[in-house]
Protein backbone atom coordinates (compact mmCIF):
# COMPACT_ATOMS: atom_id res chain seq x y z
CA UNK A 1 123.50 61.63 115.02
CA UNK A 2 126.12 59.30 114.11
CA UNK A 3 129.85 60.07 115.88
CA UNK A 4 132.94 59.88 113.96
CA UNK A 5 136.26 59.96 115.25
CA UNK A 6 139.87 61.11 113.87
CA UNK A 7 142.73 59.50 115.82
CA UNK A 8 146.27 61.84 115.44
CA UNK A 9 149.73 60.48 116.24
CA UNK A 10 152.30 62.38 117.87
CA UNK A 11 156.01 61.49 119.09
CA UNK A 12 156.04 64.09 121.23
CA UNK A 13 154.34 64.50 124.50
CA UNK A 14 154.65 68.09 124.31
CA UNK A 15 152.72 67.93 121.08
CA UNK A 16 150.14 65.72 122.22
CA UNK A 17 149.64 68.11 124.94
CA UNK A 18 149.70 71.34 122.39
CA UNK A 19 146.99 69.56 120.55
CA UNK A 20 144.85 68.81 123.45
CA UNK A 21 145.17 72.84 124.13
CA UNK A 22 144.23 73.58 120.55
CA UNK A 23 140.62 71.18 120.86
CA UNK A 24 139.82 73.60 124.01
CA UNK A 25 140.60 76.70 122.26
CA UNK A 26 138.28 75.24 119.34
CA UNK A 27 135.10 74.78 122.32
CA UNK A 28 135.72 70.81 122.22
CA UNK A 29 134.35 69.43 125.21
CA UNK A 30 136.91 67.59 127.57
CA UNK A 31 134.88 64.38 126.76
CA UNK A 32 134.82 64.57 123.13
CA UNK A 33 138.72 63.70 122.92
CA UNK A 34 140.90 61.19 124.84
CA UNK A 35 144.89 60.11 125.15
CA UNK A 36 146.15 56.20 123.94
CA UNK A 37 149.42 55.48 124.99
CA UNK A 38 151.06 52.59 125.25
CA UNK A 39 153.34 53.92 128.16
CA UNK A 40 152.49 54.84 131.46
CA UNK A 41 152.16 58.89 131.89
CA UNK A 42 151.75 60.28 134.83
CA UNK A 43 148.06 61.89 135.22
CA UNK A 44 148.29 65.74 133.71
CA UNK A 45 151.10 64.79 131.48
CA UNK A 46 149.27 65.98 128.18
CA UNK A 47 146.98 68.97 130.25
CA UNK A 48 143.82 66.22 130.30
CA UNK A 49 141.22 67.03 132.69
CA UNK A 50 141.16 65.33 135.93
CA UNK A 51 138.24 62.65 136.36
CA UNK A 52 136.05 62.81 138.90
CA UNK A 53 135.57 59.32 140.37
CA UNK A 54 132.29 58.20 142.10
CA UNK A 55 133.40 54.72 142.74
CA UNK A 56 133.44 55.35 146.61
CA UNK A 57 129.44 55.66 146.43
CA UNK A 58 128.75 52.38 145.01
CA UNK A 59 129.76 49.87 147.96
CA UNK A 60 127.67 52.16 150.08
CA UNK A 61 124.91 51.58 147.89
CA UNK A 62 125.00 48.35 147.08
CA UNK A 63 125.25 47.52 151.29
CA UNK A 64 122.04 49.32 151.64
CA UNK A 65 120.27 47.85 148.91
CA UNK A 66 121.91 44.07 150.72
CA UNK A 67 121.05 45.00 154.50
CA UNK A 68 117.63 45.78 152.95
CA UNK A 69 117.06 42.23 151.29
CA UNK A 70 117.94 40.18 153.84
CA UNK A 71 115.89 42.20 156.16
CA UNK A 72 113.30 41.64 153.94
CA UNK A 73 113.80 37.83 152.87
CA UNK A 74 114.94 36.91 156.87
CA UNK A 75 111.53 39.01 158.48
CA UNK A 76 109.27 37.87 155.48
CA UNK A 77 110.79 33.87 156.12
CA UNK A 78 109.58 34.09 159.64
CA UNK A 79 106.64 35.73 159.19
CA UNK A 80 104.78 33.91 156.68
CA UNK A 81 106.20 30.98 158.47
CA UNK A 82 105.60 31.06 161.87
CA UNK A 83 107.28 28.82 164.23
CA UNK A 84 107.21 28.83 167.80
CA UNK A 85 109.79 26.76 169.75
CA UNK A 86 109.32 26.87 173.43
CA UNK A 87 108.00 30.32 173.80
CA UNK A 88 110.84 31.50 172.08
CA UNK A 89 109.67 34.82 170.08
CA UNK A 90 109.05 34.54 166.52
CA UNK A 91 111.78 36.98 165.42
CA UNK A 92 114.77 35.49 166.30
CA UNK A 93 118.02 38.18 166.03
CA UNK A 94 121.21 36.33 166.67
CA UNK A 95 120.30 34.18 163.64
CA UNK A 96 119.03 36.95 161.04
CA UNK A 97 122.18 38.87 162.06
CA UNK A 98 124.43 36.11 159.82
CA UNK A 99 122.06 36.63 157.31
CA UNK A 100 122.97 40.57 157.38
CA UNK A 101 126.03 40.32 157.14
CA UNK A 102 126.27 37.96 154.08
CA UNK A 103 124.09 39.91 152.11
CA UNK A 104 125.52 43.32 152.64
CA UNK A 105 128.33 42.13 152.44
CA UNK A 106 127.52 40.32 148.63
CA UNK A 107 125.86 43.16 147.03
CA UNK A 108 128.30 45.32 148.77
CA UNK A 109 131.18 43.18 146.40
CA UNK A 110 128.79 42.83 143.33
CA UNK A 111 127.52 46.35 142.80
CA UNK A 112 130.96 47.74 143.16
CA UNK A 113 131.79 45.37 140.61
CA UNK A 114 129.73 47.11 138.41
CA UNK A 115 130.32 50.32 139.75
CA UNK A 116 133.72 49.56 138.29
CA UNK A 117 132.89 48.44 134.47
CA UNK A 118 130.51 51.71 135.21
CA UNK A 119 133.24 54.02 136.28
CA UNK A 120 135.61 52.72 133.41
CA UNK A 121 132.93 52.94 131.01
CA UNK A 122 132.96 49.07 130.18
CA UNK A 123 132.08 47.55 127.93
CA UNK A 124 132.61 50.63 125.21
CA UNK A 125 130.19 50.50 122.36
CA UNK A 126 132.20 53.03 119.85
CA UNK A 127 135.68 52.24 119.74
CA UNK A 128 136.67 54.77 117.09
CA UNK A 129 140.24 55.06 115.14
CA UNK A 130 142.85 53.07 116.40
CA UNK A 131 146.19 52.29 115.47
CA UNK A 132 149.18 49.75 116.42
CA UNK A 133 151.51 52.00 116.20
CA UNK A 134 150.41 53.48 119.77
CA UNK A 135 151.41 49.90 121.39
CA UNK A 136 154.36 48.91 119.01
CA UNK A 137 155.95 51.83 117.98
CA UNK A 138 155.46 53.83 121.08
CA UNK A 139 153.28 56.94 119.72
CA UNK A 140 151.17 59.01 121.99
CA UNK A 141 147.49 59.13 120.27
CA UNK A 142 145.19 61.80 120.64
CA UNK A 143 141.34 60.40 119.36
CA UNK A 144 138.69 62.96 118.95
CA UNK A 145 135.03 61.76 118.89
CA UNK A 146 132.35 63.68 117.38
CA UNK A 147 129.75 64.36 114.96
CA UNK A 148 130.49 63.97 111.50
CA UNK A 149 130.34 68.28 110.69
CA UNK A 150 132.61 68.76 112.96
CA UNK A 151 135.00 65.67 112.35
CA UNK A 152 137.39 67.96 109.49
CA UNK A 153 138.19 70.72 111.78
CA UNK A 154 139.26 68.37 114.45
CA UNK A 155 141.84 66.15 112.06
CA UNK A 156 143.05 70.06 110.77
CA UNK A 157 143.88 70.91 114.40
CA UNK A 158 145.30 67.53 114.96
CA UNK A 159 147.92 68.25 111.92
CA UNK A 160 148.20 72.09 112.65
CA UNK A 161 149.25 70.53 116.34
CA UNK A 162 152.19 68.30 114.80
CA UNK A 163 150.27 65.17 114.30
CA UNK A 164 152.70 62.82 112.26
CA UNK A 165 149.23 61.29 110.73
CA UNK A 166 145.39 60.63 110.72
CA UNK A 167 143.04 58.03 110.63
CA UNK A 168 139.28 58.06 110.77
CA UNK A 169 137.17 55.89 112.19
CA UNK A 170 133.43 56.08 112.17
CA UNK A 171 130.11 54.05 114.01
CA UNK A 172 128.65 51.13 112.02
């Protein structure tokens, strides 16, 4: 099903933050409306929830998945290879150690690249209602993203909440 969002804009914090009260009391989920501002709030401002941030797990990952390559590519190389130099043993260390690092190191730094377009939900598909009023005019916007039965009762509790006006927005 289609979502559809209605974007409300308040003056007030306090209002923005009575609205975001009002979508709970209605059983909106926490992720089916969001804050724009064009100021910088402090986190809990407007009563949003707090989100829970994986980012920490994705250098971890990404190391493993690295280590594992070049263990891989490095034992494979000198396998399939062979080359004995004076008795020397075919599995050289000091060497495949550089090789290690610089690949768990790399996908270390390139999955938590994406872990961070990931974690900030990048690049996002639906942008839903919008106004430049939030950035020029200073208004606090409170977007609520939905199906389209249940987009009219979320613009009424936007307006019951003190929302100075609506706009819809809806998927192409």
């Amino acid at each position: 099903m289609a979502n559809n969002s209605v974007l409300g804009l308040f003056i007030d914090e306090n209002d923005a933050g009575d609205a975001l009260s009002a979508l709970r009391k209605a059983k909106y989920q926490d992720n089916e409306f969001e804050i724009m501002t064009g100021s910088p709030y402090p986190h809990g401002t407007f009563g949003e929830a707090h989100p829970k941030i994986k980012l920490h797990r994705f250098p971890i990952f990404g190391a493993v998945i690295g280590f594992t390559v070049a263990l891989i590519i490095t034992v494979g190389t000198q396998l399939a290879y062979p080359l004995v130099t004076g008795g020397k043993p075919i599995l050289s260390i000091p060497p495949m150690l550089v090789i290690f690092y610089e690949m768990t190191l790399l996908f270390a730094v390139i999955v938590t690249i994406l872990g961070a377009l990931f974690e900030s939900r990048l690049p996002k598909i639906f942008m839903g209602a919008y106004d430049e009023r939030i950035m020029t005019e200073g208004y606090i916007g409170v977007v609520v993203t939905v199906p389209k039965d249940r987009i009219s009762k979320a613009e009424d509790i936007l307006k019951k909440s003190g929302a100075e006006s609506t706009k819809r927005g809806w998927e192409e």
